[in-house]
PDB file of N, CA and C in Angstrom:
ATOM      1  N   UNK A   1     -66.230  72.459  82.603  1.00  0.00           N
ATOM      2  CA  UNK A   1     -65.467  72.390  81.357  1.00  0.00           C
ATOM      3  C   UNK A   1     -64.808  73.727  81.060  1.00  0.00           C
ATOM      4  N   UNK A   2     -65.465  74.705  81.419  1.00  0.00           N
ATOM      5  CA  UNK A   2     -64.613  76.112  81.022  1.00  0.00           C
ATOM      6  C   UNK A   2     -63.693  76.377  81.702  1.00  0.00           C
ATOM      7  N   UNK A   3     -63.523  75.883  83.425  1.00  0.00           N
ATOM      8  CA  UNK A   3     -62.437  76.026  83.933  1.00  0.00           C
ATOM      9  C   UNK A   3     -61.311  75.309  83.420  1.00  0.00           C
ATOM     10  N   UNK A   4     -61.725  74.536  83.460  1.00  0.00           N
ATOM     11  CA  UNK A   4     -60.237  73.213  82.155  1.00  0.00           C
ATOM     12  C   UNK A   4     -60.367  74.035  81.259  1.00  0.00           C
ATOM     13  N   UNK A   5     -60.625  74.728  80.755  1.00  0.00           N
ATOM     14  CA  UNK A   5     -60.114  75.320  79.017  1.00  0.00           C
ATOM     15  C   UNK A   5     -59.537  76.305  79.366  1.00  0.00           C
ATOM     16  N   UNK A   6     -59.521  77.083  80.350  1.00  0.00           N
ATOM     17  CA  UNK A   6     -59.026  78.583  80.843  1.00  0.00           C
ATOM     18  C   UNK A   6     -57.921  77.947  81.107  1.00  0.00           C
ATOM     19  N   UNK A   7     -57.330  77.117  81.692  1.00  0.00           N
ATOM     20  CA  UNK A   7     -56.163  76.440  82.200  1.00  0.00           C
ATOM     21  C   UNK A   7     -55.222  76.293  81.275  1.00  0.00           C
ATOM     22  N   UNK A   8     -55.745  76.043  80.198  1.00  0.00           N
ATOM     23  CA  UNK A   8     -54.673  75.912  78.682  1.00  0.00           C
ATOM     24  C   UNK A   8     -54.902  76.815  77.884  1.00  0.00           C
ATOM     25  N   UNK A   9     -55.144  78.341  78.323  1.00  0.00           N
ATOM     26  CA  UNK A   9     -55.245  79.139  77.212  1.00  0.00           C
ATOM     27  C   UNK A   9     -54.182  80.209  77.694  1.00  0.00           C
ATOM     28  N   UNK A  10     -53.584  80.168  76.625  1.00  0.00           N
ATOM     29  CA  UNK A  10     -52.255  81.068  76.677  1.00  0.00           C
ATOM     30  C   UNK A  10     -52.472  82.121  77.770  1.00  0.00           C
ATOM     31  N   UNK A  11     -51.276  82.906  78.358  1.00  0.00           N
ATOM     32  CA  UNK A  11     -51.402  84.240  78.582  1.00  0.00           C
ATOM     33  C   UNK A  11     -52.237  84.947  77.241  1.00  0.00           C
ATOM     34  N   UNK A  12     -51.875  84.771  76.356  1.00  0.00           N
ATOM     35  CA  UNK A  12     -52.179  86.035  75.308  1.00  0.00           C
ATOM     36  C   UNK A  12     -53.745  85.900  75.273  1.00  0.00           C
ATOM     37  N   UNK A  13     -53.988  84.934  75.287  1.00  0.00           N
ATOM     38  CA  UNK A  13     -55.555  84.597  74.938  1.00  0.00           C
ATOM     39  C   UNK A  13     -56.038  85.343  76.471  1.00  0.00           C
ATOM     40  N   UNK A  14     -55.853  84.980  77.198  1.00  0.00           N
ATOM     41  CA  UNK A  14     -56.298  85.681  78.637  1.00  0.00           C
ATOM     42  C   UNK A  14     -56.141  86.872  78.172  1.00  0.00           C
ATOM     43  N   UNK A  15     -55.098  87.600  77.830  1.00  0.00           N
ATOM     44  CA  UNK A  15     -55.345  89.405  77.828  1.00  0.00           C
ATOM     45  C   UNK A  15     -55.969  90.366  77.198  1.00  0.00           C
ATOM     46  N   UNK A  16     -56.161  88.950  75.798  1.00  0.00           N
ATOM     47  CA  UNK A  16     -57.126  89.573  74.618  1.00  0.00           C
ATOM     48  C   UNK A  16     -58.810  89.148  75.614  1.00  0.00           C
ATOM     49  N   UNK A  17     -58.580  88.526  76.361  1.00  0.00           N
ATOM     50  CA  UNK A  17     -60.203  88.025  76.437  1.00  0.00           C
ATOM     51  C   UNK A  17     -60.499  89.372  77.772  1.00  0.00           C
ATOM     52  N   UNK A  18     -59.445  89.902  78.653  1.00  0.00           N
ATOM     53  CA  UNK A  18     -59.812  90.930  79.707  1.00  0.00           C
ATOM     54  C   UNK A  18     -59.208  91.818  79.332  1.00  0.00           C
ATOM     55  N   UNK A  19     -58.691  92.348  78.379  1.00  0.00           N
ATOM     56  CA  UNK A  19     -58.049  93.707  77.688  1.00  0.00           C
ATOM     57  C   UNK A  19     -59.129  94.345  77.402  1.00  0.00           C
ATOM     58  N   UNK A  20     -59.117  96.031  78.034  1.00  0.00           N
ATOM     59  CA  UNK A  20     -60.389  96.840  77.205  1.00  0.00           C
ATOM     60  C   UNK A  20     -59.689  96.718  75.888  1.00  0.00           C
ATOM     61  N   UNK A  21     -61.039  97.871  75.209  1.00  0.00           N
ATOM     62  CA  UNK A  21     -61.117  98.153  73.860  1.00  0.00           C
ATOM     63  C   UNK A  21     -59.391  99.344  73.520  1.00  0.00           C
ATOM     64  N   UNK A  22     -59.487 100.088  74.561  1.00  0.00           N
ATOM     65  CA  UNK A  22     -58.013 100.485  74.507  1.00  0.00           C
ATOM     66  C   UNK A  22     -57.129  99.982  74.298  1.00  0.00           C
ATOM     67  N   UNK A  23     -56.959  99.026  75.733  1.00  0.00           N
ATOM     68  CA  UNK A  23     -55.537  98.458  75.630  1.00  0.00           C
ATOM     69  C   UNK A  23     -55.284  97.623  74.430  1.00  0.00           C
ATOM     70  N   UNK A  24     -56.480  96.713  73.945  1.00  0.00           N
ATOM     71  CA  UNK A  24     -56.372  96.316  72.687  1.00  0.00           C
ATOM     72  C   UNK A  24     -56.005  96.763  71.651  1.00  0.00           C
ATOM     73  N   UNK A  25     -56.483  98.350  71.628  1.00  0.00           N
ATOM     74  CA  UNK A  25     -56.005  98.821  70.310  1.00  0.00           C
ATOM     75  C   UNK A  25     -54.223  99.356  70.560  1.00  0.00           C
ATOM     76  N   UNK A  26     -53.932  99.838  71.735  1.00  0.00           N
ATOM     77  CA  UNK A  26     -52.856 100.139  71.835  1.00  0.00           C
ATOM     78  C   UNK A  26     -51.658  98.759  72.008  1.00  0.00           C
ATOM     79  N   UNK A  27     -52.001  97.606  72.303  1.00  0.00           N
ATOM     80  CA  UNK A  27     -51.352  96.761  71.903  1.00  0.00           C
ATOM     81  C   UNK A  27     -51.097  96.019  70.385  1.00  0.00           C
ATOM     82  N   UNK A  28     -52.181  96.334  69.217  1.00  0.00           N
ATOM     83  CA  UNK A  28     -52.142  96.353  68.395  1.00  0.00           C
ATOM     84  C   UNK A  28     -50.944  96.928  68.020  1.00  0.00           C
ATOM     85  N   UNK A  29     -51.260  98.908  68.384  1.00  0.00           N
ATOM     86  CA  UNK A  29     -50.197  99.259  67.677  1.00  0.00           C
ATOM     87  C   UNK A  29     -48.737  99.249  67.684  1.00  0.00           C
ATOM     88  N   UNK A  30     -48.622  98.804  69.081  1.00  0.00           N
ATOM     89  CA  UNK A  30     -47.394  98.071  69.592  1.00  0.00           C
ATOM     90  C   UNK A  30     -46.079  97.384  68.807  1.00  0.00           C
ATOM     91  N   UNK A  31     -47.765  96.674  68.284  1.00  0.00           N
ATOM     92  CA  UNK A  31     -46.861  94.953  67.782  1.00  0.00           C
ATOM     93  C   UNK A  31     -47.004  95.460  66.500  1.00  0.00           C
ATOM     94  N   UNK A  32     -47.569  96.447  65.712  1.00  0.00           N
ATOM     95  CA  UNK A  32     -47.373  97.033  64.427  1.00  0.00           C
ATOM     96  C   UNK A  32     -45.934  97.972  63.782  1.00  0.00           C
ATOM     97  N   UNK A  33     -45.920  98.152  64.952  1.00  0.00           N
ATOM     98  CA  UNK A  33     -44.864  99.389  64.963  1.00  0.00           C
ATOM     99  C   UNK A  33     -43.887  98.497  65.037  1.00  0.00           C
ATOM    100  N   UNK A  34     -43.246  97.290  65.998  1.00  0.00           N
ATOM    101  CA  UNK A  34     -42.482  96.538  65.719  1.00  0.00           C
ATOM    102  C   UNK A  34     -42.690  95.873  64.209  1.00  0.00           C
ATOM    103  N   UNK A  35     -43.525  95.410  64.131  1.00  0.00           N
ATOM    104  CA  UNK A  35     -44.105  94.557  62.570  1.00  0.00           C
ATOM    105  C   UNK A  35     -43.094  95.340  61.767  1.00  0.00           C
ATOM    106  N   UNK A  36     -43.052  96.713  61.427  1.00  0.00           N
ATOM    107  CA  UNK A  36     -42.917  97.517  60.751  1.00  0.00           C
ATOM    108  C   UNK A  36     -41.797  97.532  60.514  1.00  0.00           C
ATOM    109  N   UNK A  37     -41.038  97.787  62.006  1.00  0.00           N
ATOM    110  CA  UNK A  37     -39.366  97.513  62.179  1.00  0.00           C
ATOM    111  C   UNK A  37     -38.676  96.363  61.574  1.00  0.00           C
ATOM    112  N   UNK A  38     -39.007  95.498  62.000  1.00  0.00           N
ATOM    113  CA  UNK A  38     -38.746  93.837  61.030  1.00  0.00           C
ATOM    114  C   UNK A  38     -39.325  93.643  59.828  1.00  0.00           C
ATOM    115  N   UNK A  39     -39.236  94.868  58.860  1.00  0.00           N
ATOM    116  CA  UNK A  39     -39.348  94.586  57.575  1.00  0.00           C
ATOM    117  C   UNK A  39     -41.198  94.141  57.120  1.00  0.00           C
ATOM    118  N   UNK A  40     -41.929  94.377  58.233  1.00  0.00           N
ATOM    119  CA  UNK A  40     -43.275  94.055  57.738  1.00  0.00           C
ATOM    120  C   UNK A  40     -43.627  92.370  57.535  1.00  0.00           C
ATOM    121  N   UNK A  41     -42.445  91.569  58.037  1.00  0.00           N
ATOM    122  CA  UNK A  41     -42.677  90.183  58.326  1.00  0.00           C
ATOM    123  C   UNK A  41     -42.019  89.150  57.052  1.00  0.00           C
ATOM    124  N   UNK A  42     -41.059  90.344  56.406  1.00  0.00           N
ATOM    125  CA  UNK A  42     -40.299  89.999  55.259  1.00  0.00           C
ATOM    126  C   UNK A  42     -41.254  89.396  53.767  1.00  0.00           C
ATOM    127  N   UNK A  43     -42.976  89.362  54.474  1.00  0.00           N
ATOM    128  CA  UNK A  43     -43.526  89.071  53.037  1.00  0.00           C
ATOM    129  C   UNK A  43     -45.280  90.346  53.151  1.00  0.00           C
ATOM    130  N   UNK A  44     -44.756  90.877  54.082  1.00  0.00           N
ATOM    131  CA  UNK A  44     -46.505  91.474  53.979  1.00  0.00           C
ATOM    132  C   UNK A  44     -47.076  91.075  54.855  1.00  0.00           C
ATOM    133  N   UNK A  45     -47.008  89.847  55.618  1.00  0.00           N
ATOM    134  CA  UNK A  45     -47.950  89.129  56.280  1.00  0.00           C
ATOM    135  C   UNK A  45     -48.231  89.548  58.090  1.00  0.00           C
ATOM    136  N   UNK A  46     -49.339  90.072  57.950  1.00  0.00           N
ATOM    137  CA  UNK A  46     -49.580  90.521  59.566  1.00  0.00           C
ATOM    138  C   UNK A  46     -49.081  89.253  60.501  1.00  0.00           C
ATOM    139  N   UNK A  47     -48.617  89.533  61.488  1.00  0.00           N
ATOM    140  CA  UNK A  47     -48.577  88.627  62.715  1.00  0.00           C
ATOM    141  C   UNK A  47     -49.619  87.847  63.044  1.00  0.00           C
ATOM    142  N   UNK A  48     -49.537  86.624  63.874  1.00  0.00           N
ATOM    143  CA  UNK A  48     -50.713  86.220  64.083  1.00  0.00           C
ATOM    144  C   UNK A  48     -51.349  86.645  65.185  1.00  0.00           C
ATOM    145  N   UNK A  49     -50.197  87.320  66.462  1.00  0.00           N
ATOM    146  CA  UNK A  49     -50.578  87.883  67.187  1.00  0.00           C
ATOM    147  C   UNK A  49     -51.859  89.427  66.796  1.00  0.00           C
ATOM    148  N   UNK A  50     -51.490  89.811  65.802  1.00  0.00           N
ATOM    149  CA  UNK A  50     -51.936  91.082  65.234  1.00  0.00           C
ATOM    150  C   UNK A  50     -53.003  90.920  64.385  1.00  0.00           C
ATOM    151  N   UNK A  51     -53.303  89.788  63.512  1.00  0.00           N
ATOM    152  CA  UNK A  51     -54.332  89.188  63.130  1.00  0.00           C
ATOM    153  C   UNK A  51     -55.512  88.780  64.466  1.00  0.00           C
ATOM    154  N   UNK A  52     -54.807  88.187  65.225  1.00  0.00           N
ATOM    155  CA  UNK A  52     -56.206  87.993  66.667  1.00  0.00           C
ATOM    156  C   UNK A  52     -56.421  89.281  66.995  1.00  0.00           C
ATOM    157  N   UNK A  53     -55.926  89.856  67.768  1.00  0.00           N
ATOM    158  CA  UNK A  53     -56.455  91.244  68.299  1.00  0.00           C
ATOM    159  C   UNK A  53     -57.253  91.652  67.282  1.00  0.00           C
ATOM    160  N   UNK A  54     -56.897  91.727  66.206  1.00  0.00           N
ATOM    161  CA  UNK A  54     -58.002  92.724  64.879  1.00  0.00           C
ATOM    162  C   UNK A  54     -59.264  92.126  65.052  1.00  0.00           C
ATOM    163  N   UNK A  55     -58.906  90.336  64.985  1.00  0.00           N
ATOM    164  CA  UNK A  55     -60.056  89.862  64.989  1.00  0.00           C
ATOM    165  C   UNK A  55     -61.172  90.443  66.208  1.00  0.00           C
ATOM    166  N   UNK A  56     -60.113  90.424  67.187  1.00  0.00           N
ATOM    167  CA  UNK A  56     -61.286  90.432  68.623  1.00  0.00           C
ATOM    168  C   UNK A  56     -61.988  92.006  68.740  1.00  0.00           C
ATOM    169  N   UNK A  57     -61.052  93.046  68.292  1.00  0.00           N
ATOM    170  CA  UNK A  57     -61.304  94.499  67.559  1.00  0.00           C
ATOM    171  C   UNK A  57     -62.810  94.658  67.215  1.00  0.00           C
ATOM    172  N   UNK A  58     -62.520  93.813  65.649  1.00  0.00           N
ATOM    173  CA  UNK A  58     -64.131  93.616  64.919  1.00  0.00           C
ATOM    174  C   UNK A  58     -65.186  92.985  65.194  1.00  0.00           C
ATOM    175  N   UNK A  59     -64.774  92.071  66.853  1.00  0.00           N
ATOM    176  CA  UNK A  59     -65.993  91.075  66.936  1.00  0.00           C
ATOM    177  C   UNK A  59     -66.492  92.144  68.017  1.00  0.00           C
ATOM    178  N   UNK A  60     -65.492  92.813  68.490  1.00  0.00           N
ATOM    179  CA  UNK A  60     -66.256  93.960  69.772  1.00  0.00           C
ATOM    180  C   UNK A  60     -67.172  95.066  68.987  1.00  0.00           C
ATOM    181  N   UNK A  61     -66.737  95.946  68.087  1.00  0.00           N
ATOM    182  CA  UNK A  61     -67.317  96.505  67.731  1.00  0.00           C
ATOM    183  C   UNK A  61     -68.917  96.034  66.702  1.00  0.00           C
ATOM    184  N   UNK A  62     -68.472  94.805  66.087  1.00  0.00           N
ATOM    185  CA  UNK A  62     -69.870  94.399  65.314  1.00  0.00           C
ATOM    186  C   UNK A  62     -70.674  94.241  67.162  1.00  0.00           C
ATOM    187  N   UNK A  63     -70.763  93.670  67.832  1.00  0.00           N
ATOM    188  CA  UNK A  63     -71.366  93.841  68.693  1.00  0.00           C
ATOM    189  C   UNK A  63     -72.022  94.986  69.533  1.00  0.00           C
ATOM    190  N   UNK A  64     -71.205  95.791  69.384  1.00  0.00           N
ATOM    191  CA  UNK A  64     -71.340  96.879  70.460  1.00  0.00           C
ATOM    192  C   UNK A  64     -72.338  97.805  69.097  1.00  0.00           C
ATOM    193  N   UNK A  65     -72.379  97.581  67.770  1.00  0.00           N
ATOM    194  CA  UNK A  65     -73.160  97.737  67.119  1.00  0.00           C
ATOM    195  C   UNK A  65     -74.853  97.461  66.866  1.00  0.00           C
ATOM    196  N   UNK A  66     -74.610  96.128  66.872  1.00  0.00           N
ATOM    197  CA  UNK A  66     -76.280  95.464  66.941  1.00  0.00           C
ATOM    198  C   UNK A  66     -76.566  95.676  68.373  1.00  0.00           C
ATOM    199  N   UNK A  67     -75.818  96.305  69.268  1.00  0.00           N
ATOM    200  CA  UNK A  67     -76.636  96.926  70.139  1.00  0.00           C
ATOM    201  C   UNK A  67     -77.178  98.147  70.407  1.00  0.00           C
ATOM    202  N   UNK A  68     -76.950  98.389  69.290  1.00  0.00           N
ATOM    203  CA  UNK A  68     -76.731 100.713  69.537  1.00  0.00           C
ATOM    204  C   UNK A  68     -78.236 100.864  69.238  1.00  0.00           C
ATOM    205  N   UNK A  69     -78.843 100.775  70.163  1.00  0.00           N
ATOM    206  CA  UNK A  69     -80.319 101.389  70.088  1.00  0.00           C
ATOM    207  C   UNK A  69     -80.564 102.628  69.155  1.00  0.00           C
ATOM    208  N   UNK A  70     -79.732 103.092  68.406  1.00  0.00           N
ATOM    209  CA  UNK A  70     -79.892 104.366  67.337  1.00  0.00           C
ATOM    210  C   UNK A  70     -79.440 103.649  65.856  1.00  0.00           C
ATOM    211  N   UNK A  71     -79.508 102.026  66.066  1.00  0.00           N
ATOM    212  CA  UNK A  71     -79.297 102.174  64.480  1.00  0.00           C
ATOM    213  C   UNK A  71     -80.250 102.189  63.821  1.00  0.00           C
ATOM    214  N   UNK A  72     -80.069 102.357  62.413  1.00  0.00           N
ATOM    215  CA  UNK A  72     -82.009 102.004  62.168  1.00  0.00           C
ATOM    216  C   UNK A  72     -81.663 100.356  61.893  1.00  0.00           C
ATOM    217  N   UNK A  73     -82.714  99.500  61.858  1.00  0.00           N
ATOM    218  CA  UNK A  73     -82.701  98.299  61.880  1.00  0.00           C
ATOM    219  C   UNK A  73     -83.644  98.080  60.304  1.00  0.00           C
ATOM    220  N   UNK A  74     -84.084  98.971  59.519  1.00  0.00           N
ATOM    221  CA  UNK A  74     -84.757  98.767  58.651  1.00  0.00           C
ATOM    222  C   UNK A  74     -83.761  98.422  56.972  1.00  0.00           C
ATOM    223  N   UNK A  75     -84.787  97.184  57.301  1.00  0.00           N
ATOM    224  CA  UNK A  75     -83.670  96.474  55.942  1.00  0.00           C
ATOM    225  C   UNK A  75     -83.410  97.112  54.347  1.00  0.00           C
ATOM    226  N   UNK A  76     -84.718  97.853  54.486  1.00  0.00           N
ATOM    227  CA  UNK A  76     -84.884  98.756  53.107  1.00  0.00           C
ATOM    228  C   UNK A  76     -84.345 100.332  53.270  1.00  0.00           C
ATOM    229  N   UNK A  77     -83.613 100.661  54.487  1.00  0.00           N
ATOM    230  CA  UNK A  77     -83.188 101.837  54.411  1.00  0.00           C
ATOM    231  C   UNK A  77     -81.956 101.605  53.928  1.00  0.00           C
ATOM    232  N   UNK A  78     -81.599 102.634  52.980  1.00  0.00           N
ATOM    233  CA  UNK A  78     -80.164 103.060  52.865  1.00  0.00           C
ATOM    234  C   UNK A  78     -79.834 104.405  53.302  1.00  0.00           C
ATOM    235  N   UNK A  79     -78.229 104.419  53.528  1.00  0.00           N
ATOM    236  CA  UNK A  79     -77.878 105.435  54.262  1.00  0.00           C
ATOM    237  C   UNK A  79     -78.142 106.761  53.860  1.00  0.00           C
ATOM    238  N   UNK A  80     -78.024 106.777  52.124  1.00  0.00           N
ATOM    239  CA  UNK A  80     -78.235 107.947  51.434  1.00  0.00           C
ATOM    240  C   UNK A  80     -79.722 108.357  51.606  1.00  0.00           C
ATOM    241  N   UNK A  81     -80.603 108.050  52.147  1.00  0.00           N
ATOM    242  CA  UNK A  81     -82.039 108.003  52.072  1.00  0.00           C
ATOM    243  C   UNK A  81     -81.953 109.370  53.442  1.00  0.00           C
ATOM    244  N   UNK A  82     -81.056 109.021  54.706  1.00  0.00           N
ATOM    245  CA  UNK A  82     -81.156 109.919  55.098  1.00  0.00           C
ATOM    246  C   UNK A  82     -80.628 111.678  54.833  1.00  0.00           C
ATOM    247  N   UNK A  83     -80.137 111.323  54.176  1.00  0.00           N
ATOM    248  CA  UNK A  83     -79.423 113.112  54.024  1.00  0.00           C
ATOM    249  C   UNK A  83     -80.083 113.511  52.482  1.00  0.00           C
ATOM    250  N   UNK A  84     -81.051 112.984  51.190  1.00  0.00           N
ATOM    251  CA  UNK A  84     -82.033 113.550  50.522  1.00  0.00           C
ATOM    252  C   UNK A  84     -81.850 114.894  50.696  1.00  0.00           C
ATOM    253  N   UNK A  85     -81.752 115.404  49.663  1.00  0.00           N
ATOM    254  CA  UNK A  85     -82.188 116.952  50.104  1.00  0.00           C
ATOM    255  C   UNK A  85     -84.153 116.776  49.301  1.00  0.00           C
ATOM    256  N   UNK A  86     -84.314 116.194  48.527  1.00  0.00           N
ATOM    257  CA  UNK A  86     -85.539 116.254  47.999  1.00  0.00           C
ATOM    258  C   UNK A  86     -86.683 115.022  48.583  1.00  0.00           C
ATOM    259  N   UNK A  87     -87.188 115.474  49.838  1.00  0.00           N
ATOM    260  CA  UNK A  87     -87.386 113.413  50.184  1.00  0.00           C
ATOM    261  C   UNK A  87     -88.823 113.585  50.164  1.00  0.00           C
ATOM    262  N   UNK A  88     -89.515 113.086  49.643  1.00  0.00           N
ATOM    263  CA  UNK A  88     -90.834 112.375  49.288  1.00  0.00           C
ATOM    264  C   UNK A  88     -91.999 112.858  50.293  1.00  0.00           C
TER     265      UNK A  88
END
């Protein structure tokens, strides 16, 4: 079944799915910098091309997050707890 779905998925979807984290961001800014040129899409509205990449952006990094063996994982810490100058 995944080979049939790869078959109908755009180029774009292919480049976002094997694009590093670079090229992603530098194709972002690409299509921003044009965005920009054409008036910002005549209402504000990001591209949809530029809306996916962001998306795929934030789904890499929330990931590459819950993996960072240095976060703290403790539900009752807050961030300010670490830098205290007066701590308990």
């Amino acid at each position: 079944m995944g080979l049939f779905r790869n078959l109908f998925k755009s180029s774009f979807e292919n480049w976002i799915e094997s694009a590093s984290d670079e090229e992603l961001s530098d194709g972002y800014e690409e299509r921003r910098q044009q965005w920009m040129k054409d008036g910002f899409g005549g209402n504000g509205e990001k591209t949809p091309e530029m809306k996916r990449i962001n998306s795929e952006m934030s789904k890499r990094t929330a990931e590459k997050w819950e993996k960072d063996p240095k976060r703290n994982t403790d539900p009752n810490f807050r961030w300010t707890d670490a830098n205290r100058w007066d701590k308990d």
